[in-house]
N, C-alpha and C. Protein backbone atom coordinates (compact mmCIF):
# COMPACT_ATOMS: atom_id res chain seq x y z
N UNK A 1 -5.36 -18.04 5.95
CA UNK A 1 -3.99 -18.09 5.47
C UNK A 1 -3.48 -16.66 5.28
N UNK A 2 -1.98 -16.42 5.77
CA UNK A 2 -1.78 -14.96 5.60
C UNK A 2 -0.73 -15.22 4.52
N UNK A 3 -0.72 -14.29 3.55
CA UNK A 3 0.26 -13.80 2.74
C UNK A 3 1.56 -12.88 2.64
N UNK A 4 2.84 -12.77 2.78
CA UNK A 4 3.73 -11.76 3.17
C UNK A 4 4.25 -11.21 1.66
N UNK A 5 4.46 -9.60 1.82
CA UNK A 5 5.30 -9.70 1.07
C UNK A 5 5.99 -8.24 1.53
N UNK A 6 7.27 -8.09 0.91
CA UNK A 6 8.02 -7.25 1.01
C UNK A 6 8.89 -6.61 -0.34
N UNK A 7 9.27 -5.41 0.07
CA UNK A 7 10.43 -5.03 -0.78
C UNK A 7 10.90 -3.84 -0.59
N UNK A 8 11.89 -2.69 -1.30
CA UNK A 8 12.35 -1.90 -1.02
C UNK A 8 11.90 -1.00 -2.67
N UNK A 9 11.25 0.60 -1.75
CA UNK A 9 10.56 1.85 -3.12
C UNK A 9 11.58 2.36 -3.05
N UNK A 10 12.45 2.93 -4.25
CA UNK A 10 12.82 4.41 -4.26
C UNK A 10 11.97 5.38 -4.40
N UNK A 11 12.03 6.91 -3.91
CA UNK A 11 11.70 7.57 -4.22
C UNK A 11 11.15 7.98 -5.47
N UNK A 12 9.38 7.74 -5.57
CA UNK A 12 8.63 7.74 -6.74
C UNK A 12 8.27 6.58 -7.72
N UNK A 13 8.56 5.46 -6.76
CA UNK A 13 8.49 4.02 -7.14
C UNK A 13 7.31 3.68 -7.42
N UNK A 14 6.85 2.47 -8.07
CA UNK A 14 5.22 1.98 -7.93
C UNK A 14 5.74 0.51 -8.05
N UNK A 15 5.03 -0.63 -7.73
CA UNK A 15 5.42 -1.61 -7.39
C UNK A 15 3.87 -2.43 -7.13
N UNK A 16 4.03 -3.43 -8.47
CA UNK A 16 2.76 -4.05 -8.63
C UNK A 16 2.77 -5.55 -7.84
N UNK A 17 2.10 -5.72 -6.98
CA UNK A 17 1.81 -7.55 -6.40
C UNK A 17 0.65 -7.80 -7.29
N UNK A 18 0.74 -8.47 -7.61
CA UNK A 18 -0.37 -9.86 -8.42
C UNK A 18 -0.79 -10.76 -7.75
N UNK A 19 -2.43 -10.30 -7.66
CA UNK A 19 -2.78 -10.96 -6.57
C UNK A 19 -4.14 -11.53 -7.52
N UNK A 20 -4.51 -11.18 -8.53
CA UNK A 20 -5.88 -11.45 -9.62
C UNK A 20 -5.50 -13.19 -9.95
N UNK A 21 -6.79 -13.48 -9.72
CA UNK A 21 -7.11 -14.92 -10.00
C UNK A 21 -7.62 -15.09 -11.11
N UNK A 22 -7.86 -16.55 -12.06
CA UNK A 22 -9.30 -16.52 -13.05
C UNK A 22 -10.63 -16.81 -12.74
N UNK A 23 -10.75 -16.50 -11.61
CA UNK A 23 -12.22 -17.23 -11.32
C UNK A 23 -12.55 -15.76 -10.23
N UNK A 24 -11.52 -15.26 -9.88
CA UNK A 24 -12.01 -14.14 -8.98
C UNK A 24 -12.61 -14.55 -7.25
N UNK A 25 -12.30 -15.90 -7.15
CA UNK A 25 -12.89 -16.51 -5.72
C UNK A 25 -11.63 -16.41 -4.39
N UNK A 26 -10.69 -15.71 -4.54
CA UNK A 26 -9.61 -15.45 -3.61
C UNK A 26 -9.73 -13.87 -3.57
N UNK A 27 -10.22 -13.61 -2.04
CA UNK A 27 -9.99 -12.42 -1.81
C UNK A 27 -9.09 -12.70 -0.65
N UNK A 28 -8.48 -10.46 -0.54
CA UNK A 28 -7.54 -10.42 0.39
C UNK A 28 -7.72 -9.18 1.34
N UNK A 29 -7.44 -9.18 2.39
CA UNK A 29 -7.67 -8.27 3.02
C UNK A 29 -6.29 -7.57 3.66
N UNK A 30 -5.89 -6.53 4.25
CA UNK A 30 -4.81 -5.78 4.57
C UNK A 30 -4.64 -6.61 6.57
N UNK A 31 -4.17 -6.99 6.70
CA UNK A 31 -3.77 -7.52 8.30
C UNK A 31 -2.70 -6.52 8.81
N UNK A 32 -1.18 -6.44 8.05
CA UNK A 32 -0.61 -5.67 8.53
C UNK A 32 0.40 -5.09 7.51
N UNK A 33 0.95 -3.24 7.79
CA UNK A 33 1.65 -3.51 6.94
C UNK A 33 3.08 -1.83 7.97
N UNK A 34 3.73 -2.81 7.85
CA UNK A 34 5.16 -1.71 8.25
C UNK A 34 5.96 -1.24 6.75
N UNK A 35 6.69 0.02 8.24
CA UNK A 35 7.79 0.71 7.15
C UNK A 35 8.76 0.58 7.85
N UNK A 36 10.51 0.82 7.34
CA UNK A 36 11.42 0.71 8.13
C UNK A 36 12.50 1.49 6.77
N UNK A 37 13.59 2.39 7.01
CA UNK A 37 14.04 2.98 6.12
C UNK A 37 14.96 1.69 5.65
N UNK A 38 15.92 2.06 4.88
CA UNK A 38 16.98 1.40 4.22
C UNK A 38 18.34 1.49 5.22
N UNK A 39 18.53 2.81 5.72
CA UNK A 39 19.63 2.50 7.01
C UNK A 39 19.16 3.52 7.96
N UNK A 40 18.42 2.65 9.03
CA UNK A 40 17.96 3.42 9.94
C UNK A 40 19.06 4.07 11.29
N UNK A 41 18.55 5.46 11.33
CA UNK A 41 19.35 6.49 12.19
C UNK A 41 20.73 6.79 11.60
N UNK A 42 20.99 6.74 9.90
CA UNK A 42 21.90 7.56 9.76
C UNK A 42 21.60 8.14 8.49
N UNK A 43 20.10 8.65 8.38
CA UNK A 43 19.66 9.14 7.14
C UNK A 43 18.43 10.08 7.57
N UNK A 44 18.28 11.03 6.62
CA UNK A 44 16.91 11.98 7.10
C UNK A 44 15.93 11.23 5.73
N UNK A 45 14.73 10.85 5.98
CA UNK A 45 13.91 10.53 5.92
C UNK A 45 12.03 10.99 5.96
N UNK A 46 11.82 11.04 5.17
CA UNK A 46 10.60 11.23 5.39
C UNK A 46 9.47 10.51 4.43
N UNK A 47 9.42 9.65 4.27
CA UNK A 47 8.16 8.54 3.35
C UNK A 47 6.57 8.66 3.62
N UNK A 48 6.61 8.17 2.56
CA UNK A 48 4.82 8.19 2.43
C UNK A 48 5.09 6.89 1.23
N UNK A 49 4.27 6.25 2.16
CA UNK A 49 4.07 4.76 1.07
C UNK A 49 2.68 4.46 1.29
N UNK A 50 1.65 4.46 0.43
CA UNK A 50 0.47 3.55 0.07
C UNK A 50 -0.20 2.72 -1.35
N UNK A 51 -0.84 1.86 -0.55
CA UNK A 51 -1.22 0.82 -1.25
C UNK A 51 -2.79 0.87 -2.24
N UNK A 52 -2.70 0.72 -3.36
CA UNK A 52 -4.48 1.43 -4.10
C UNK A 52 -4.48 -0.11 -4.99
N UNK A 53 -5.60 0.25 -5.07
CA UNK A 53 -6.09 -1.03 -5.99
C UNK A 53 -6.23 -0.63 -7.41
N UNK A 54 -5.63 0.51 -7.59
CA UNK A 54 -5.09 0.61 -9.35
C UNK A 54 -4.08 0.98 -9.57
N UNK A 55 -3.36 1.07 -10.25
CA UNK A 55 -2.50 1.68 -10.80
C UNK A 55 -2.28 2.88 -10.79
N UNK A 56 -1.07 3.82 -10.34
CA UNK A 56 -0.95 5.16 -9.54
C UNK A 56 -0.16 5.74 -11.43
N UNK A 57 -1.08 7.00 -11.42
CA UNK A 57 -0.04 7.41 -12.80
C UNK A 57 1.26 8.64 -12.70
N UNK A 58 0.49 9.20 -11.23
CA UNK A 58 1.72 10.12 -10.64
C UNK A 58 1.54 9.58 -9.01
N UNK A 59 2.74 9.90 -8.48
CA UNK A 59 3.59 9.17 -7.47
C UNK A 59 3.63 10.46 -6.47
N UNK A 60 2.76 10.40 -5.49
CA UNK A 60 3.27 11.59 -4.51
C UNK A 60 2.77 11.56 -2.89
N UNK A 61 2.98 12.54 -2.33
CA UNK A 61 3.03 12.04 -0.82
C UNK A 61 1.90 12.74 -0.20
N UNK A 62 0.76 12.96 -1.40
CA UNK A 62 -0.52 12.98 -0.17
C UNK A 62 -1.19 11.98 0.09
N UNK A 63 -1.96 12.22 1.45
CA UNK A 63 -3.27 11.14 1.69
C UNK A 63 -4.31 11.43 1.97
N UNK A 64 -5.14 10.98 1.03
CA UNK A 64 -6.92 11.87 1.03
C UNK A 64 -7.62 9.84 1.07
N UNK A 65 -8.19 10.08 2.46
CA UNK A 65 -8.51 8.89 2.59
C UNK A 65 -10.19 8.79 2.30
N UNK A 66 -10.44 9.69 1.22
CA UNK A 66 -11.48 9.88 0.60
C UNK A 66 -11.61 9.28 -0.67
N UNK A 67 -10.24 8.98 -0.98
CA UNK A 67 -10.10 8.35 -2.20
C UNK A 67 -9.99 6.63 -1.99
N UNK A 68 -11.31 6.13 -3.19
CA UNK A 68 -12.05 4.93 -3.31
C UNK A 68 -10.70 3.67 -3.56
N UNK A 69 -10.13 4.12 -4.04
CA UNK A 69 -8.88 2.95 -4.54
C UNK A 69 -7.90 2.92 -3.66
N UNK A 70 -7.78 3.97 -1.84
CA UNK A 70 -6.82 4.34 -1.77
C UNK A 70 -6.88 2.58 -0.37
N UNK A 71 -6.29 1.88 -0.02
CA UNK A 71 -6.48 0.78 0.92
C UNK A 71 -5.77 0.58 1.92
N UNK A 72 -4.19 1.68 1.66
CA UNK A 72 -3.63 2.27 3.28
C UNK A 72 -2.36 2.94 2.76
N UNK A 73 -2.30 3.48 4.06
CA UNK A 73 -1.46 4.75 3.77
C UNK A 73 -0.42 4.84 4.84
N UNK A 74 0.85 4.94 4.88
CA UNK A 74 2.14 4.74 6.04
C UNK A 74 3.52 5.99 5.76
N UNK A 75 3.24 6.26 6.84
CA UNK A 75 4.36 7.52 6.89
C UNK A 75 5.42 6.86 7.65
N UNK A 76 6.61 6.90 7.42
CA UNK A 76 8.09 6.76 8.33
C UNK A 76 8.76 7.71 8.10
N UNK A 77 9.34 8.62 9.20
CA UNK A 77 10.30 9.83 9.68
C UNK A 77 11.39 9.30 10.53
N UNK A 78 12.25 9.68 9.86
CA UNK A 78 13.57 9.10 10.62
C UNK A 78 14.87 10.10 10.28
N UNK A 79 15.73 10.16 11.42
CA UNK A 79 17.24 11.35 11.25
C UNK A 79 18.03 10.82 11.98
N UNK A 80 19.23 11.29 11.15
CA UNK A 80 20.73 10.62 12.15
C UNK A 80 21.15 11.48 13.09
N UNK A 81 20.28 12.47 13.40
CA UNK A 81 20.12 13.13 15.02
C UNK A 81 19.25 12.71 15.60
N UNK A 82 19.53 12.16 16.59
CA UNK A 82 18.91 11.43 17.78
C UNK A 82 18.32 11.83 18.33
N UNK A 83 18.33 13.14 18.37
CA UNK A 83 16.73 14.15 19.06
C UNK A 83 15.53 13.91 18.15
N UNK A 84 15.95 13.93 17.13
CA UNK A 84 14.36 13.72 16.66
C UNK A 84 14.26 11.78 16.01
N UNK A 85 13.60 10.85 17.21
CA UNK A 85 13.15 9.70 17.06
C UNK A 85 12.85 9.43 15.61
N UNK A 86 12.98 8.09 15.23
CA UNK A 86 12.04 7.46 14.01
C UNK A 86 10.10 7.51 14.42
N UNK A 87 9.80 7.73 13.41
CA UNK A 87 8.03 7.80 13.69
C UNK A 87 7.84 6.68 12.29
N UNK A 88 6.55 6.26 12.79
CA UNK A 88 5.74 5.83 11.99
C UNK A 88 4.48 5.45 12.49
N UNK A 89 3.76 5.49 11.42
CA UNK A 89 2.14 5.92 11.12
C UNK A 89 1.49 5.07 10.53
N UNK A 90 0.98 4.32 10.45
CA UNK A 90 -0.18 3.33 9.57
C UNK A 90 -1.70 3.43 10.06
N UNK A 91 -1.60 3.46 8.58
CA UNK A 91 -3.58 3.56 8.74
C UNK A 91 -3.56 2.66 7.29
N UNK A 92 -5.23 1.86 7.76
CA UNK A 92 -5.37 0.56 6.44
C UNK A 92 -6.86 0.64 6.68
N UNK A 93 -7.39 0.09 5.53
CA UNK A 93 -8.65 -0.40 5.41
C UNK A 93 -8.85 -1.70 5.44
N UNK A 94 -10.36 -2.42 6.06
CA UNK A 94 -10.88 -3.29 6.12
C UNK A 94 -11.12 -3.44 5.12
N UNK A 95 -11.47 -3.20 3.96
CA UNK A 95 -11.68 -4.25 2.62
C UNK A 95 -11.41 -5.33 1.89
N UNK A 96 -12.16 -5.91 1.41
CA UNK A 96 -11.85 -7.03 0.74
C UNK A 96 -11.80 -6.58 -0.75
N UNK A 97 -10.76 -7.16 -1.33
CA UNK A 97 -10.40 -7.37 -2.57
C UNK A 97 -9.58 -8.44 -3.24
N UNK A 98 -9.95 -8.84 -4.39
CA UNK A 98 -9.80 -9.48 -5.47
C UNK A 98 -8.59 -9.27 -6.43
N UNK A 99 -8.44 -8.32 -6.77
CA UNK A 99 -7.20 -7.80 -7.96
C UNK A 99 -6.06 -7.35 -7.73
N UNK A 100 -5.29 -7.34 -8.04
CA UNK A 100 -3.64 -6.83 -8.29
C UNK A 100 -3.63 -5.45 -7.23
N UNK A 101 -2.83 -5.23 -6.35
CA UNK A 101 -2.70 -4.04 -5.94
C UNK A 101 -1.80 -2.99 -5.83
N UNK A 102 -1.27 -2.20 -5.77
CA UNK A 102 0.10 -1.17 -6.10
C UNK A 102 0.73 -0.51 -5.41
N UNK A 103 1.49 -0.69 -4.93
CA UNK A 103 2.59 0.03 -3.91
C UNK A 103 3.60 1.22 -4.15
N UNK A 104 3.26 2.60 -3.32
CA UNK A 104 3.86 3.37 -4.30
C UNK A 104 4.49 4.02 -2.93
N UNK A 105 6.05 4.85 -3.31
CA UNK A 105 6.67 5.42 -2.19
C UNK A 105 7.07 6.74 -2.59
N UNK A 106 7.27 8.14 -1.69
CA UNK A 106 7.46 9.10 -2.16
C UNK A 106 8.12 9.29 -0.93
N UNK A 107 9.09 10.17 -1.31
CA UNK A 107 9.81 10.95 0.32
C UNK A 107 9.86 12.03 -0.41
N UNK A 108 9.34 12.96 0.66
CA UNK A 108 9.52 14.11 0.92
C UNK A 108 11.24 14.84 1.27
N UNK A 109 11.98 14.29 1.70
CA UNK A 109 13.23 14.90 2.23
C UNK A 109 14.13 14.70 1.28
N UNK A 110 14.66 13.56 1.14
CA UNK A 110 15.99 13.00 0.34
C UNK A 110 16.06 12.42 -0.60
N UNK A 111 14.79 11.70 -1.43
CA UNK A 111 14.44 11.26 -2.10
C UNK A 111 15.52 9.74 -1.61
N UNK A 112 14.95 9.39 -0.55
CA UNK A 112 15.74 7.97 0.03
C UNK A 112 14.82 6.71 -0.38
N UNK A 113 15.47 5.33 -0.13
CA UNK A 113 14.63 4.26 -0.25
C UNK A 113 13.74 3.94 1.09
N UNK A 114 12.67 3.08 1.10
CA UNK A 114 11.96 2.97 2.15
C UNK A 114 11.86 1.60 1.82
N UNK A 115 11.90 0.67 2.69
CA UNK A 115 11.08 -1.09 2.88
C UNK A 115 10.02 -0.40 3.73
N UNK A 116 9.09 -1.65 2.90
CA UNK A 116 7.99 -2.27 3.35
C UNK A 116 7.65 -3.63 3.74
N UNK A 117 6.80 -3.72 4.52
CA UNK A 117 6.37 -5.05 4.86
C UNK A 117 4.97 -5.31 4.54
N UNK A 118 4.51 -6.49 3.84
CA UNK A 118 2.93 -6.16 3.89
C UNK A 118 2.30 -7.91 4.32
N UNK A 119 1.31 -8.12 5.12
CA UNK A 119 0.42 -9.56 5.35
C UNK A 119 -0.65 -8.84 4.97
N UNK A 120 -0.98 -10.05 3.87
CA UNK A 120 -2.46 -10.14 3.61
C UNK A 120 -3.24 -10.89 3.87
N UNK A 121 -4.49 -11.36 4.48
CA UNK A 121 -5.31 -12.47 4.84
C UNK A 121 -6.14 -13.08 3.68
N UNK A 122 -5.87 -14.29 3.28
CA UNK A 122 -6.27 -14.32 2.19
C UNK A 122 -7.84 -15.03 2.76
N UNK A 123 -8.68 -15.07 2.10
CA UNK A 123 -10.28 -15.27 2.03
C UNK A 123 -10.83 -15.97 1.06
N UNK A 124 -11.38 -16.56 1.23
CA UNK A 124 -12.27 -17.72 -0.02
C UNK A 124 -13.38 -16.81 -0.30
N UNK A 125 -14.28 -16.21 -1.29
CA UNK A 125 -15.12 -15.47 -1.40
C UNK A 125 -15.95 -16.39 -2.71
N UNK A 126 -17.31 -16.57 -2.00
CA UNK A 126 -17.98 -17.31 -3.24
C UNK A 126 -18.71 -16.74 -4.64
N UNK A 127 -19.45 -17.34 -4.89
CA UNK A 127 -20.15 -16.07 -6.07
C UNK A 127 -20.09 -15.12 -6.52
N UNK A 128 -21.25 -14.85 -5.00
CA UNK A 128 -21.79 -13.36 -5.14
C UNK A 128 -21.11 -12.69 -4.30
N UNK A 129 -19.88 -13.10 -3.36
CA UNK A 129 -19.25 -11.87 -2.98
C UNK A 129 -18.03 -11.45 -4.17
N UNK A 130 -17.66 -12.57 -4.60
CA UNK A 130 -16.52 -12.35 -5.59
C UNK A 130 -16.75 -11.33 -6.73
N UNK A 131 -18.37 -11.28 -7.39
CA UNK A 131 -18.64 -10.88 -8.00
C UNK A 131 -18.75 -9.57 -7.91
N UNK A 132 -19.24 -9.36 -6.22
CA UNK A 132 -19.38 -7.89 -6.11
C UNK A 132 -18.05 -7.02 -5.63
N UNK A 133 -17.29 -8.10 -5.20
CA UNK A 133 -16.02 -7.18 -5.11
C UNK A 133 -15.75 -6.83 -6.78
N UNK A 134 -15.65 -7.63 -7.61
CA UNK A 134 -15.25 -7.41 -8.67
C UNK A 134 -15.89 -6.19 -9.31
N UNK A 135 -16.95 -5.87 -9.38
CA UNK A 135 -18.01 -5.03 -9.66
C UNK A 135 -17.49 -3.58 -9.21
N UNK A 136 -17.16 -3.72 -7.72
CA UNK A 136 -16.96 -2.75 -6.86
C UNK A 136 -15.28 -1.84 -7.46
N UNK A 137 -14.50 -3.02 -7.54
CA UNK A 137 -13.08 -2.72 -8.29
C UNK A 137 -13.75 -2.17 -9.89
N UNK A 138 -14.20 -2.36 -10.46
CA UNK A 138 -14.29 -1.99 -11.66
C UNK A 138 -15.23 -0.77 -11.98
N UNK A 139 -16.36 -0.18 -10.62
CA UNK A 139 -16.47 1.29 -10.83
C UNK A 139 -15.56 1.79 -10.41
N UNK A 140 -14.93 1.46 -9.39
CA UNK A 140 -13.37 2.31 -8.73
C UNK A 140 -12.75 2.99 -9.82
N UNK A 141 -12.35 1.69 -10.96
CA UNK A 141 -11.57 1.97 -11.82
C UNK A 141 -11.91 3.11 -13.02
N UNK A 142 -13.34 2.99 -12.81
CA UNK A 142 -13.70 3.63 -14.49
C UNK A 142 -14.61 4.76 -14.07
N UNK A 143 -14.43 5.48 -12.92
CA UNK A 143 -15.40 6.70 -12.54
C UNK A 143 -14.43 7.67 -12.81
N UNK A 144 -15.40 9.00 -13.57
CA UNK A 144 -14.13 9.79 -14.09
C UNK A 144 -14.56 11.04 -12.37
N UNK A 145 -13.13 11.77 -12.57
CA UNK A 145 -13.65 13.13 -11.40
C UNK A 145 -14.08 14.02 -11.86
């Protein structure tokens, strides 16, 4: 079963889906996820939107895909000069997870809005995978740097 969801970041947004169960036996995985500005080709643009499995406490437009919570990351570039095309960029992880996840948008240029699109595959996970995703989310959460 896939899951959709959507909406529109301002600049420095965070944006929580609720996805936590009580039993922890629904996991989800990333299938697909687009960007598209708010009015495309008559705005300069530059976004960075990704998705972490905690809660973001500052909002900004790097991507260190070294980081454990980080589950994908999407750039859209776009100008109302026609020489320079709209771009976009997605990169996601295969993981499975269990809990709430967070959507956060930053532009670099104009501080403009960005939509997103996101499908999630949702997964039946029994026990002992549920458990260990859960496990897995909860050193994520509590390892200091």
């Amino acid at each position: 079963m896939i899951k959709t969801f959507r909406g529109l970041l301002g600049d420095g947004a965070q944006e929580r889906i609720r996805l936590e169960t009580i039993d922890g036996k629904t996991g989800y995985r990333v299938k697909k996820f687009e960007l598209i500005g708010r009015t495309p080709g008559s705005m300069t643009i530059e976004s960075v939107v990704k998705i972490y499995s905690i809660k973001q406490t500052t909002i900004d437009g790097m991507v260190d895909f070294s980081e454990q919570t980080l589950l994908a990351a999407g750039y859209w570039s776009d100008n109302s000069n026609v020489v320079y095309p709209s771009y976009e960029t997605i990169v996601f992880d295969n993981v499975t997870f269990n809990q709430d996840i967070f959507v956060t948008a930053f532009d670099a240029s104009a501080g403009e809005f960005i939509n997103y699109y996101l499908e999630l595959e949702q997964i039946s996970l029994d026990d002992i995978e549920a458990t260990a995703v859960i496990l897995k989310n909860f050193r994520n959460t509590n390892t200091v740097a």
